[in-house]
C-alpha atoms as a PDB file:
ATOM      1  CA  UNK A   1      59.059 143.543  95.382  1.00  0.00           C
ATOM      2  CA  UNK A   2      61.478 144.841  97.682  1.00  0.00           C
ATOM      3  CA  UNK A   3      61.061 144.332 101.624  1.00  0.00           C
ATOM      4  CA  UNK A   4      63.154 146.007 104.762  1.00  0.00           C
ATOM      5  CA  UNK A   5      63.085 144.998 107.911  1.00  0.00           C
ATOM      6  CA  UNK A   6      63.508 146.269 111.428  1.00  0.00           C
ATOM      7  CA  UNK A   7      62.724 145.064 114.829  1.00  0.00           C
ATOM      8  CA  UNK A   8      59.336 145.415 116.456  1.00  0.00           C
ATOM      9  CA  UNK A   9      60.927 148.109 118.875  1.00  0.00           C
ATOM     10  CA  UNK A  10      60.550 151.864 118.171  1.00  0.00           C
ATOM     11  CA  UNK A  11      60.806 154.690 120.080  1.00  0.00           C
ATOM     12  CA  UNK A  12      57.937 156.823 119.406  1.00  0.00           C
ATOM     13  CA  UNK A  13      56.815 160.614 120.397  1.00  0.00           C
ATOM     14  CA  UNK A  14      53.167 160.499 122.140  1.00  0.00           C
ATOM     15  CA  UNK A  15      51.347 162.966 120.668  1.00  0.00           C
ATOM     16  CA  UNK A  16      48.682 165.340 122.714  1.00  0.00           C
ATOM     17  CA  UNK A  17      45.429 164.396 121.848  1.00  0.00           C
ATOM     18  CA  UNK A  18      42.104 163.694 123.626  1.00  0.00           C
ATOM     19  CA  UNK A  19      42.224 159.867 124.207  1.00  0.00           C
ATOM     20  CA  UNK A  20      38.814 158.377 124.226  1.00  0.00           C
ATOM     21  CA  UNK A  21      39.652 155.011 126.428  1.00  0.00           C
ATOM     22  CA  UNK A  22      42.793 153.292 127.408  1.00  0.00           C
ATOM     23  CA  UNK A  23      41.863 150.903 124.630  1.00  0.00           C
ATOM     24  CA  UNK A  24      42.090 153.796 122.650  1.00  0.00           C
ATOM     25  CA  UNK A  25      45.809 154.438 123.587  1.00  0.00           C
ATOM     26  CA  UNK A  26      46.750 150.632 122.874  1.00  0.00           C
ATOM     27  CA  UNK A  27      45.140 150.412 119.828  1.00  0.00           C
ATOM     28  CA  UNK A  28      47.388 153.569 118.754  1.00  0.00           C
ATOM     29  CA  UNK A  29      50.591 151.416 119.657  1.00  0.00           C
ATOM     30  CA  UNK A  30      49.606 148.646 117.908  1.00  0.00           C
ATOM     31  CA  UNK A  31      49.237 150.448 114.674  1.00  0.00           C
ATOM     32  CA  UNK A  32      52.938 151.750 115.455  1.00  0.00           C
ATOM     33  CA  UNK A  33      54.207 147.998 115.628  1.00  0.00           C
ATOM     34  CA  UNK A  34      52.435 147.235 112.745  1.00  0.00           C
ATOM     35  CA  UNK A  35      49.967 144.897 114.455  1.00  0.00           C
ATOM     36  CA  UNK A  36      52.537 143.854 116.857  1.00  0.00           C
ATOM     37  CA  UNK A  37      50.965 143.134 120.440  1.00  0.00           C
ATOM     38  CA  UNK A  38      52.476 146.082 122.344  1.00  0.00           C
ATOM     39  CA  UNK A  39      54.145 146.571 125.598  1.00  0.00           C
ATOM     40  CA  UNK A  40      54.919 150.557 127.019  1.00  0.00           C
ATOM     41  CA  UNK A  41      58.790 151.096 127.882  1.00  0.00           C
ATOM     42  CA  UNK A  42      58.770 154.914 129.486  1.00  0.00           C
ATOM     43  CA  UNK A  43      58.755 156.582 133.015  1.00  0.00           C
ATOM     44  CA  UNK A  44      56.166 158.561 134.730  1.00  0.00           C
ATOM     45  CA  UNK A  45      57.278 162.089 134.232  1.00  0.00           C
ATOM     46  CA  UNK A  46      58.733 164.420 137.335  1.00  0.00           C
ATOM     47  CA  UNK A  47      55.500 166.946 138.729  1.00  0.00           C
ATOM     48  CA  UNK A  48      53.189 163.435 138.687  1.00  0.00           C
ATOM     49  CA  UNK A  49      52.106 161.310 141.096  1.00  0.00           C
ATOM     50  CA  UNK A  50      54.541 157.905 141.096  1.00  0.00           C
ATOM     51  CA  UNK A  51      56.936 160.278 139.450  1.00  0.00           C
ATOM     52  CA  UNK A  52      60.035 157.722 138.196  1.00  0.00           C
ATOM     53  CA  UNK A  53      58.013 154.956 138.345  1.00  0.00           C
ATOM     54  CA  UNK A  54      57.207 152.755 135.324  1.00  0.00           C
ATOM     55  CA  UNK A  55      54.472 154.282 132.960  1.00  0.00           C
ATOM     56  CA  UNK A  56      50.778 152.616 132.208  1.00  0.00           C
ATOM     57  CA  UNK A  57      48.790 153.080 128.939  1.00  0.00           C
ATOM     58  CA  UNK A  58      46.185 154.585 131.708  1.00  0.00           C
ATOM     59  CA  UNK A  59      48.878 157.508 132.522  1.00  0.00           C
ATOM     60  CA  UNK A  60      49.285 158.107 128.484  1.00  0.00           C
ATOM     61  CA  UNK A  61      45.080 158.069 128.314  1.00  0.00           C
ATOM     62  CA  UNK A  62      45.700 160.904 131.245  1.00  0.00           C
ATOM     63  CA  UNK A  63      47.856 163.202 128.856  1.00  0.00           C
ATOM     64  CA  UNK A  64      51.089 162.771 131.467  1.00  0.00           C
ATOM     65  CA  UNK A  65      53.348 161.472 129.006  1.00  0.00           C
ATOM     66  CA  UNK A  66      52.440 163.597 125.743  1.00  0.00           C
ATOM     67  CA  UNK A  67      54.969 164.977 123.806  1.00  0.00           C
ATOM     68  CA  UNK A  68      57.321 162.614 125.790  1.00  0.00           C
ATOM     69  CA  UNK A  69      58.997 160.247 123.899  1.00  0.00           C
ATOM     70  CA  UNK A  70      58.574 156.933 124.749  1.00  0.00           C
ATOM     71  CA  UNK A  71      59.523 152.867 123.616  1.00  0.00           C
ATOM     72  CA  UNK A  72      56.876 150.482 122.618  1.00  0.00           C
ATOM     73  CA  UNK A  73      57.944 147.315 121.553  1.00  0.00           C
ATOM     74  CA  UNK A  74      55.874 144.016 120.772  1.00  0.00           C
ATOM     75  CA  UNK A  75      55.603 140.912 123.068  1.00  0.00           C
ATOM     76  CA  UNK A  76      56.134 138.741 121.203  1.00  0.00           C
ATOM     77  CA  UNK A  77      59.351 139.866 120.395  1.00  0.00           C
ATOM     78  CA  UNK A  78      59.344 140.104 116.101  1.00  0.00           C
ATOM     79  CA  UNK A  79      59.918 142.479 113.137  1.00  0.00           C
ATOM     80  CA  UNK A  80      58.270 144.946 111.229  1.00  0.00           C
ATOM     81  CA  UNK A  81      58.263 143.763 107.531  1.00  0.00           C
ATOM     82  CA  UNK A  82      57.841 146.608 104.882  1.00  0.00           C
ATOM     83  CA  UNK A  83      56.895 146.196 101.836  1.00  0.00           C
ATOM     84  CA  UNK A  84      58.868 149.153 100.510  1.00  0.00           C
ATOM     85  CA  UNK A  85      56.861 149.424  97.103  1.00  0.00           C
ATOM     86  CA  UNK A  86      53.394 150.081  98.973  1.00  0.00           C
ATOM     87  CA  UNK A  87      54.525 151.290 102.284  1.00  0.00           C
ATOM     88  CA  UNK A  88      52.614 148.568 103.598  1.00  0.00           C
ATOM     89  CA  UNK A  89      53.893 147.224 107.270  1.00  0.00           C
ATOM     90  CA  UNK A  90      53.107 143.980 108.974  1.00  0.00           C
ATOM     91  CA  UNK A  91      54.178 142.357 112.422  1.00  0.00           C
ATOM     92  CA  UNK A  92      55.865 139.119 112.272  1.00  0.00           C
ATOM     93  CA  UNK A  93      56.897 137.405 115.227  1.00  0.00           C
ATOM     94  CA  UNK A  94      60.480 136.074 115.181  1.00  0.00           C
ATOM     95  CA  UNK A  95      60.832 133.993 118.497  1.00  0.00           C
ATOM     96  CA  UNK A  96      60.442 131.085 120.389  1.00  0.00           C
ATOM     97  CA  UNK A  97      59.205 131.397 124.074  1.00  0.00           C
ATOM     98  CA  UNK A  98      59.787 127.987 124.861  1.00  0.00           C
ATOM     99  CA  UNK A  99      63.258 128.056 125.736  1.00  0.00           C
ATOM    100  CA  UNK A 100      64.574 125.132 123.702  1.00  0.00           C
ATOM    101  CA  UNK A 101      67.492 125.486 121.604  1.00  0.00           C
ATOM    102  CA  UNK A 102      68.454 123.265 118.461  1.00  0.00           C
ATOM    103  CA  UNK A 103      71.559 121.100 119.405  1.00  0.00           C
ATOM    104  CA  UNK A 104      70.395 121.182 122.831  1.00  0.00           C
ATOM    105  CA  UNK A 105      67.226 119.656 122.012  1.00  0.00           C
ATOM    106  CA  UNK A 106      66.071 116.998 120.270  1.00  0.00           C
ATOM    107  CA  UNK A 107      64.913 117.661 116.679  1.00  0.00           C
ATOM    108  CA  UNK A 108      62.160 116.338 116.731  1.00  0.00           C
ATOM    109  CA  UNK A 109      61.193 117.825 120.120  1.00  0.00           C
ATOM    110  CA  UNK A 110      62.517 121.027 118.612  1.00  0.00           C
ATOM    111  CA  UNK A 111      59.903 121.153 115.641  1.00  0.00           C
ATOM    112  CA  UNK A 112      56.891 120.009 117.630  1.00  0.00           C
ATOM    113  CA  UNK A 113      58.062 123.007 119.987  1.00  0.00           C
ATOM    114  CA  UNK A 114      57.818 125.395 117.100  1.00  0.00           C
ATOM    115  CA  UNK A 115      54.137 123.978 115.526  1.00  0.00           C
ATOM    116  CA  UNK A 116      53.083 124.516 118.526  1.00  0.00           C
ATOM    117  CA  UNK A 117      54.037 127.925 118.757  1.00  0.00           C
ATOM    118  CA  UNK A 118      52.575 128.852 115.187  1.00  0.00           C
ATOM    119  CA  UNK A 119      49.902 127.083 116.057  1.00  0.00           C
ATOM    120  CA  UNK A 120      49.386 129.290 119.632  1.00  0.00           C
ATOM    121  CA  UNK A 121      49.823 132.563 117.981  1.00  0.00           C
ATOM    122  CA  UNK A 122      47.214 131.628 114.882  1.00  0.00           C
ATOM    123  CA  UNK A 123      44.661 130.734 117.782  1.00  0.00           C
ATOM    124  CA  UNK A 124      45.119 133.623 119.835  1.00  0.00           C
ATOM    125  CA  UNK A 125      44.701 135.890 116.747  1.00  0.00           C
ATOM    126  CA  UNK A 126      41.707 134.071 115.507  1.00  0.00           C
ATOM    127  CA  UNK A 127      39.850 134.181 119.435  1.00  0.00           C
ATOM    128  CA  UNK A 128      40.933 137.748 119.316  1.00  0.00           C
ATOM    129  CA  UNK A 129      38.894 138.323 115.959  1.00  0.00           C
ATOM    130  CA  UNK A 130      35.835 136.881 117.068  1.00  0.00           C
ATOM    131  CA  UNK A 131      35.656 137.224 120.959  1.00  0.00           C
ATOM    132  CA  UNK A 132      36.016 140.703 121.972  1.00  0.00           C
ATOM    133  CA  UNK A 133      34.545 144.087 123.703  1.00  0.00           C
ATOM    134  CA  UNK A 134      33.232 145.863 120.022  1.00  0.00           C
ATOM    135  CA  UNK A 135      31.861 141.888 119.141  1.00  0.00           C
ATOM    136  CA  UNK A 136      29.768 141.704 122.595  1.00  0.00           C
ATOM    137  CA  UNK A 137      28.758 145.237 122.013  1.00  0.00           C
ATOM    138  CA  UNK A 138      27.502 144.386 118.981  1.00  0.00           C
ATOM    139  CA  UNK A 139      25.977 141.274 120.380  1.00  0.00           C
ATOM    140  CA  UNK A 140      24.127 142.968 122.835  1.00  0.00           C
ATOM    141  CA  UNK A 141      22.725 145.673 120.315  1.00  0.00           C
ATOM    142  CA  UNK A 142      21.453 142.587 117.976  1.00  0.00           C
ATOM    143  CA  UNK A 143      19.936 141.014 121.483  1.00  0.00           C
ATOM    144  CA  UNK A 144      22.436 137.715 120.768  1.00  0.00           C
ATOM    145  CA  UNK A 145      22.951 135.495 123.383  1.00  0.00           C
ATOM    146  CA  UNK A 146      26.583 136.143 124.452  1.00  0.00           C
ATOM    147  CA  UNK A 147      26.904 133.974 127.232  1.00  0.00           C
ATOM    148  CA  UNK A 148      26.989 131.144 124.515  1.00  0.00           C
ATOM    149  CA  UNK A 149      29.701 132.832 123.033  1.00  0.00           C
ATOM    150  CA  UNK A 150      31.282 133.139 126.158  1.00  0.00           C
ATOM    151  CA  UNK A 151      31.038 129.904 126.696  1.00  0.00           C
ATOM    152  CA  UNK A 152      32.348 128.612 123.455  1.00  0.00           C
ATOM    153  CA  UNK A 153      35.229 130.439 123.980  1.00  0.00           C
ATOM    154  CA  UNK A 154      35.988 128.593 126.842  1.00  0.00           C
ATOM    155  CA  UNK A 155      35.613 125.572 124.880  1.00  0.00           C
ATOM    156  CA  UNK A 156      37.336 126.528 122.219  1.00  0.00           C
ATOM    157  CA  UNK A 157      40.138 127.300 124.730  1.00  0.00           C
ATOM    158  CA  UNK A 158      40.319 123.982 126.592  1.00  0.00           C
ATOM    159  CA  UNK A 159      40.202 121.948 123.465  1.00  0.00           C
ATOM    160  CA  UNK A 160      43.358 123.922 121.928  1.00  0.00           C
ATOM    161  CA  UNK A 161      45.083 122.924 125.179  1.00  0.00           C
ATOM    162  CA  UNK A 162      44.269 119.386 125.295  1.00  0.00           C
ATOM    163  CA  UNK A 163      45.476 119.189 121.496  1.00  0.00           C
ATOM    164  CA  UNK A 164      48.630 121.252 122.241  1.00  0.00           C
ATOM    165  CA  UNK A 165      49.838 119.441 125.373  1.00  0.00           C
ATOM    166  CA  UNK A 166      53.078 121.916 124.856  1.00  0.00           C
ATOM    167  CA  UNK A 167      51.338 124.790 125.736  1.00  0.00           C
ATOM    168  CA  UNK A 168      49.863 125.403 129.468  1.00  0.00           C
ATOM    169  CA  UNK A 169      46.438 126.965 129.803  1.00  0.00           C
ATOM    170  CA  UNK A 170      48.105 129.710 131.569  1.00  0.00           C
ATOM    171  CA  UNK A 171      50.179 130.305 128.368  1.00  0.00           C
ATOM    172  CA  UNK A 172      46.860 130.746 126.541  1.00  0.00           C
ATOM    173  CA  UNK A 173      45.346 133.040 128.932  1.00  0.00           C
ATOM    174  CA  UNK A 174      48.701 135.357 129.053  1.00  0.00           C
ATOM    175  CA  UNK A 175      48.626 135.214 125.323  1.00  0.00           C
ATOM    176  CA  UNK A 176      45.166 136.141 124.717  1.00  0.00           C
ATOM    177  CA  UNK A 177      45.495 138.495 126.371  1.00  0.00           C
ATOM    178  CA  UNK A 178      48.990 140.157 124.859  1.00  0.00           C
ATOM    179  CA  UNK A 179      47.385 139.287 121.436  1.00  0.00           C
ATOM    180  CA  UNK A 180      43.986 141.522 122.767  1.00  0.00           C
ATOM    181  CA  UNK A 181      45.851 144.920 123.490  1.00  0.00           C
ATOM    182  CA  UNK A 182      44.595 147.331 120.630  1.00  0.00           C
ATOM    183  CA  UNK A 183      42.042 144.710 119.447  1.00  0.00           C
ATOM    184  CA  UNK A 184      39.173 145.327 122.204  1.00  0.00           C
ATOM    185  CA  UNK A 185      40.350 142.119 123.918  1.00  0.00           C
ATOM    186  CA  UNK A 186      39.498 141.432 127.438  1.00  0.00           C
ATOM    187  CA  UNK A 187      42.006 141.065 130.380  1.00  0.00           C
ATOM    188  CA  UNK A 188      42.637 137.628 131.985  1.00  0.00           C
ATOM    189  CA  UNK A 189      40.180 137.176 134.374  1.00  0.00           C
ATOM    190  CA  UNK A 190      37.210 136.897 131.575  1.00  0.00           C
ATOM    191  CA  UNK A 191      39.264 134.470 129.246  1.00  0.00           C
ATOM    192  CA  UNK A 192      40.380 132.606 132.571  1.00  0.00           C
ATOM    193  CA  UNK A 193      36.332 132.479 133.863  1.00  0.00           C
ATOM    194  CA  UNK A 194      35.062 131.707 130.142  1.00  0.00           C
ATOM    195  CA  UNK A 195      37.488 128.288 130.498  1.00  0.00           C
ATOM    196  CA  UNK A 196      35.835 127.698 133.702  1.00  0.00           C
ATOM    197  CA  UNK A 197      32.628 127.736 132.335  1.00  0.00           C
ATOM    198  CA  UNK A 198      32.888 125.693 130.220  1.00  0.00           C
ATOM    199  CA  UNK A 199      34.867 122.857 132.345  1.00  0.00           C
ATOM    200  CA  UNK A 200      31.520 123.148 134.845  1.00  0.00           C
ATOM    201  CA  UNK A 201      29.129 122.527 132.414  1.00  0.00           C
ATOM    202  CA  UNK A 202      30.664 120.230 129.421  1.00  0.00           C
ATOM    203  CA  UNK A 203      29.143 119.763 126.452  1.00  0.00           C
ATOM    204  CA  UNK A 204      26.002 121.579 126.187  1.00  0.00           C
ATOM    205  CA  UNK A 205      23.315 123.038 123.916  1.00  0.00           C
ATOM    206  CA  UNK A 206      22.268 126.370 123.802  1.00  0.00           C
ATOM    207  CA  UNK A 207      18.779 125.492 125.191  1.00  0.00           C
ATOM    208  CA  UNK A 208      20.426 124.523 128.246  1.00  0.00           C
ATOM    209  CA  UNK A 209      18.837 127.526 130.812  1.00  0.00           C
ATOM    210  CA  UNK A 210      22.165 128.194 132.160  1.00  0.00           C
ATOM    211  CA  UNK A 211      22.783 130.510 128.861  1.00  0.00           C
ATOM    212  CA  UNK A 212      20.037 132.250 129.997  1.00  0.00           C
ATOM    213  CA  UNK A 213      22.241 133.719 132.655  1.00  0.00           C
ATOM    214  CA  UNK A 214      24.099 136.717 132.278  1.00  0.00           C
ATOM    215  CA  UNK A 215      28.189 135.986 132.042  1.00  0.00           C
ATOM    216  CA  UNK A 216      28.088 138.595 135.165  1.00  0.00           C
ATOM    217  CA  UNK A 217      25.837 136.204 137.074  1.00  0.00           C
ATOM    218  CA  UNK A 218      28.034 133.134 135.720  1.00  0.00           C
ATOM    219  CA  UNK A 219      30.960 134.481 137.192  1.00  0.00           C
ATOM    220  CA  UNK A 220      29.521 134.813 140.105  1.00  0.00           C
ATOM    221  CA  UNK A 221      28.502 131.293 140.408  1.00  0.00           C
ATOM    222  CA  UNK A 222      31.986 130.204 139.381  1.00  0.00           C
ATOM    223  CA  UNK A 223      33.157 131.976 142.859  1.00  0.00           C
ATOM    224  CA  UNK A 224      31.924 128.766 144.299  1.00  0.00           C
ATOM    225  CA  UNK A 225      34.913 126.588 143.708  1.00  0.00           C
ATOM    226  CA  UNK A 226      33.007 123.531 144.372  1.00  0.00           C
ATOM    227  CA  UNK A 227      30.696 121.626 141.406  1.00  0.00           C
ATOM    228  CA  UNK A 228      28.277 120.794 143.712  1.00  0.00           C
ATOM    229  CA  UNK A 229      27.696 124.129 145.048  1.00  0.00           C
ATOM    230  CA  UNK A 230      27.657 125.482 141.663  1.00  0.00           C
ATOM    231  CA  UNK A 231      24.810 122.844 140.647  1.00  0.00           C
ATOM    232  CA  UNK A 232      22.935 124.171 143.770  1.00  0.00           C
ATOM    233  CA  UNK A 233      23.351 127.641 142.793  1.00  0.00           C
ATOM    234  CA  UNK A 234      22.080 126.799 139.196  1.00  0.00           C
ATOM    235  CA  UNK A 235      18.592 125.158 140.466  1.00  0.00           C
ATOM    236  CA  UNK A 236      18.202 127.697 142.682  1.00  0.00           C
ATOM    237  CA  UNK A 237      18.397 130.143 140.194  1.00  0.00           C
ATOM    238  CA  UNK A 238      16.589 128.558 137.521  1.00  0.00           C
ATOM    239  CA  UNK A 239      13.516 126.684 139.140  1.00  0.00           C
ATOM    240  CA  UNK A 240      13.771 127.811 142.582  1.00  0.00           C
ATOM    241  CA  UNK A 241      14.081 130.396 145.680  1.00  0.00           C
ATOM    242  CA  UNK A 242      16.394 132.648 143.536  1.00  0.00           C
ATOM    243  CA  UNK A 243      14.896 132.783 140.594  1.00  0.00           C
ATOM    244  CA  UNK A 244      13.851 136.268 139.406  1.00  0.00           C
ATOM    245  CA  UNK A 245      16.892 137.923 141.285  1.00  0.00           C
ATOM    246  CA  UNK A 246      18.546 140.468 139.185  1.00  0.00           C
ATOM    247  CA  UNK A 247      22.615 140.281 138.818  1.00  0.00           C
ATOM    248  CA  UNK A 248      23.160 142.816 141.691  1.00  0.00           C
ATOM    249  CA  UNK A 249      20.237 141.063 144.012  1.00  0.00           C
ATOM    250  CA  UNK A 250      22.095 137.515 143.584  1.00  0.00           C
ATOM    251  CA  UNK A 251      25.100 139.085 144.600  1.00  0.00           C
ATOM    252  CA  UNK A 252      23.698 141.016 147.811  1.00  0.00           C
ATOM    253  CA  UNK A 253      22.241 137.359 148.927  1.00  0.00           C
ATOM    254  CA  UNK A 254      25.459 135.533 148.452  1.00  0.00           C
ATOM    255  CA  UNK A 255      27.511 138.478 150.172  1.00  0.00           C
ATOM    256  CA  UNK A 256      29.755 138.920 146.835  1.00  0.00           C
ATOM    257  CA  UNK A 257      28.637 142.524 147.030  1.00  0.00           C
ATOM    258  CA  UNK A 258      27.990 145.391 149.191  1.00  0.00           C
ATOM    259  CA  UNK A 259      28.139 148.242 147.164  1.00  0.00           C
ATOM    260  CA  UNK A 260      24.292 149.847 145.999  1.00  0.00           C
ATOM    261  CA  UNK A 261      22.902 147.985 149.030  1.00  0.00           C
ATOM    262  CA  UNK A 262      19.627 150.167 149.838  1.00  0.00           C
ATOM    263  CA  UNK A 263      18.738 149.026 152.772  1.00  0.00           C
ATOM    264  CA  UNK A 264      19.808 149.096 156.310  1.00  0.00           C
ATOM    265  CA  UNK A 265      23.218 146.420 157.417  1.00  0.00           C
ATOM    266  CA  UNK A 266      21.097 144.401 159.791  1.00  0.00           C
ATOM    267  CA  UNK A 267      18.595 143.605 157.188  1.00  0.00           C
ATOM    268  CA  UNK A 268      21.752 142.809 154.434  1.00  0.00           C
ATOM    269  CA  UNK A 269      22.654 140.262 157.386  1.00  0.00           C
ATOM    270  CA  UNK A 270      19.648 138.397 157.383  1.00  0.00           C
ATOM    271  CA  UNK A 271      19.620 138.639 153.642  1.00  0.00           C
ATOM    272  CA  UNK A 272      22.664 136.988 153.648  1.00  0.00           C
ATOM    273  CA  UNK A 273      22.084 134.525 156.622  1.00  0.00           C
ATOM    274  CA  UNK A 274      19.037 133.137 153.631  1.00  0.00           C
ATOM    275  CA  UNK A 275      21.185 133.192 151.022  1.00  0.00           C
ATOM    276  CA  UNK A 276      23.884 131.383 152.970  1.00  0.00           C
ATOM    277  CA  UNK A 277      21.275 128.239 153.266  1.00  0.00           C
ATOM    278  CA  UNK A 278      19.999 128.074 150.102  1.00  0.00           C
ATOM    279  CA  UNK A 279      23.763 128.180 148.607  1.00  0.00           C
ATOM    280  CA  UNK A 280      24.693 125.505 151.102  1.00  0.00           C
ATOM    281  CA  UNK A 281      21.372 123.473 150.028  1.00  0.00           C
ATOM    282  CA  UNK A 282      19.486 123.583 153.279  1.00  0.00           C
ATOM    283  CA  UNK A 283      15.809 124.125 152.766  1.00  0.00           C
ATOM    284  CA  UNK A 284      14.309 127.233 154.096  1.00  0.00           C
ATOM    285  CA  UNK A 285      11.284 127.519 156.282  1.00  0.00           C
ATOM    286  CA  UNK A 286       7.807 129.561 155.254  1.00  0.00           C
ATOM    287  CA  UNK A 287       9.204 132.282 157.479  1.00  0.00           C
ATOM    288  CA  UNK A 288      12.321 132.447 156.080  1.00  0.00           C
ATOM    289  CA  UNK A 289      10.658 132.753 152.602  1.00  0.00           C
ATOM    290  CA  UNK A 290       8.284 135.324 153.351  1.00  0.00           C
ATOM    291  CA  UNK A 291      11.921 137.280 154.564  1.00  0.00           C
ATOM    292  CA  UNK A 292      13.187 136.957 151.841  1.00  0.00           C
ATOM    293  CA  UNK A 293      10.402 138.137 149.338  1.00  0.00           C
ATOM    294  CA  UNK A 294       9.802 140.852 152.079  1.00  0.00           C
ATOM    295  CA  UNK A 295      13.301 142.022 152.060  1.00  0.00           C
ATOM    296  CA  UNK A 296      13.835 142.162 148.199  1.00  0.00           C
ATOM    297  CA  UNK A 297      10.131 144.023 147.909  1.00  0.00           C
ATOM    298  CA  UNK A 298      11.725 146.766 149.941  1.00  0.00           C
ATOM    299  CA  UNK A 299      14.813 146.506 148.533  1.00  0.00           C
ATOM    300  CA  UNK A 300      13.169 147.093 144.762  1.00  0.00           C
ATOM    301  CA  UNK A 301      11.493 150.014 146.421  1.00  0.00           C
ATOM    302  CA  UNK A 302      14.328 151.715 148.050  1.00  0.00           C
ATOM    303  CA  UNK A 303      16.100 151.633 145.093  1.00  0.00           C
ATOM    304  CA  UNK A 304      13.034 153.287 142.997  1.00  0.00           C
ATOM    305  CA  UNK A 305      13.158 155.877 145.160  1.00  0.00           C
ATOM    306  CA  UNK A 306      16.427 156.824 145.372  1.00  0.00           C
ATOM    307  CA  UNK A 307      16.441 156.721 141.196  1.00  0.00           C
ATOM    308  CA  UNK A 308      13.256 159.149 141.198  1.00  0.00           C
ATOM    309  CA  UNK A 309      14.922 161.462 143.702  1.00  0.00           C
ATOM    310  CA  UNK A 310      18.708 161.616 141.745  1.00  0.00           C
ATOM    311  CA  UNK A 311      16.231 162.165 138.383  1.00  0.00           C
ATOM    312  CA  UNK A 312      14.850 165.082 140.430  1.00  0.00           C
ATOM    313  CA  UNK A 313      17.343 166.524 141.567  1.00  0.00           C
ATOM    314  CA  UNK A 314      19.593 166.317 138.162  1.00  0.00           C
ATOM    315  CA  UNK A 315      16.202 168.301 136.648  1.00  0.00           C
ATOM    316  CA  UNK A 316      16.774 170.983 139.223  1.00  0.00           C
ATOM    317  CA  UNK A 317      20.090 171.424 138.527  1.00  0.00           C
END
């Protein structure tokens, strides 16, 4: 068996095609590395918008850089082994990130350096494998609870970092990430919550009602850097004045969220003014109650009626 090697940086011709998502795009450049996370090196062309400016797998989506030869190398840095019998390619990274250097450093301090490296880039590639867009989508079509998976995750996370005290959870996030492009991963901000998560509510069973919750009402929650006002938010949710709020009716009351609101701004301001008590744990009067259920019943309705009259007027077009 005969194998050739070359570095994980090739300079590549984008071809003109109809590109389904930005995902899409990565996923192409990471069959070009040969599984290689990939990183864009190329220019928005002249005639664009940010002409000259540094190009986004969103502008190659667009079509602005096909034909246009561009530079996609991994990150990682690594090679491209070929197994020259079979034509078969494979990504291997070949570097360190951590900085130390033998001679420099101590041997043994060297080596741990370097476990913990492997032992990064095997956990990022399994989390990859199992926690990702297509596997939610799939969850969701097989009615699986995802928010436990969301929150496992997290676990899963925090637990690698507390073994590998080499590695910063900000490492982990960046790498996930990196590791995700091509693979349906998420960006930062849902690894990053999913940790989160799982530092508010510890160890846990999946009975616990919080899984109940969607992960976009979680990550609402978690907006509220405090535990105690997260606890609050929880028991109102599950057993109290909140409860029965859909994701987009939580986040009118706690003022995360203006957009879709049906009704008029002062009534979103009394809305709020409620939702501000309950989140701070101050108990809310019989009047203030009735408001509330008044405001969301018209609310509910407004928002019927402006679906019936878009179906409407789609069916007359």
């Amino acid at each position: 068996m005969t194998k050739t090697f070359s570095p994980a940086r090739i300079k590549v011709r984008v071809p003109t095609r109809k590109w389904k998502s930005k995902s899409e795009v990565e996923e192409w450049a990471r069959e070009t590395l040969a599984g290689g996370p990939p990183k864009l090196n190329a220019t928005v062309p002249p005639g664009h918008a940010n002409s000259g400016e540094p190009a986004t797998w969103r502008e190659v989506q667009e079509g602005l850089l096909a034909e246009q030869s561009v530079e996609i190398f991994s990150d990682p840095p690594g090679l491209i082994v070929t197994d020259t019998d079979t034509g078969v390619r494979k990504f291997v990274p070949s570097a360190s990130s951590t900085g130390l250097v033998l001679g420099k450093t101590s041997p043994d301090q060297f080596m741990k350096s370097i476990a913990a490296e492997r032992a990064l880039r095997d956990f990022v590639d399994r989390e990859n494998d199992r926690f990702n867009k297509k596997k939610q989508s799939e969850a969701s079509m097989r009615c699986a609870n995802w928010t436990w998976e969301w929150y496992l995750h997290g676990k899963r996370t925090r637990e690698f970092v507390v073994d590998h005290d080499e590695v910063s959870t900000e490492r982990v996030w960046r790498e996930l990430v990196n590791w995700g492009l091509g693979r349906n991963g998420y960006g930062r901000q849902t690894h990053q919550d999913s940790t989160y998560f799982y530092d508010w509510i510890g160890e846990a069973e999946i009975s616990n009602p919080v899984f109940r919750l969607s992960t976009t009402r979680i990550q609402h929650i978690l907006r509220d850097r405090t535990r105690s006002g997260r606890d609050l938010l929880l028991a109102a949710i599950v057993a109290g004045p909140l409860s029965g709020l859909t994701d987009d009716e939580f986040a009118w009351l706690l003022n995360r969220r203006k957009m879709n609101w049906p009704l008029d701004e002062p009534t979103r301001l009394v809305f709020v003014e409620i939702g501000a008590k309950i989140h701070g744990g101050l108990p809310i009067s019989s009047e203030e109650s009735a408001r509330l259920q008044d405001v969301l019943h018209q609310a509910r309705r407004a928002s019927i009626d402006s679906q019936v009259s878009q179906k409407a007027l789609s069916t007359v077009e």
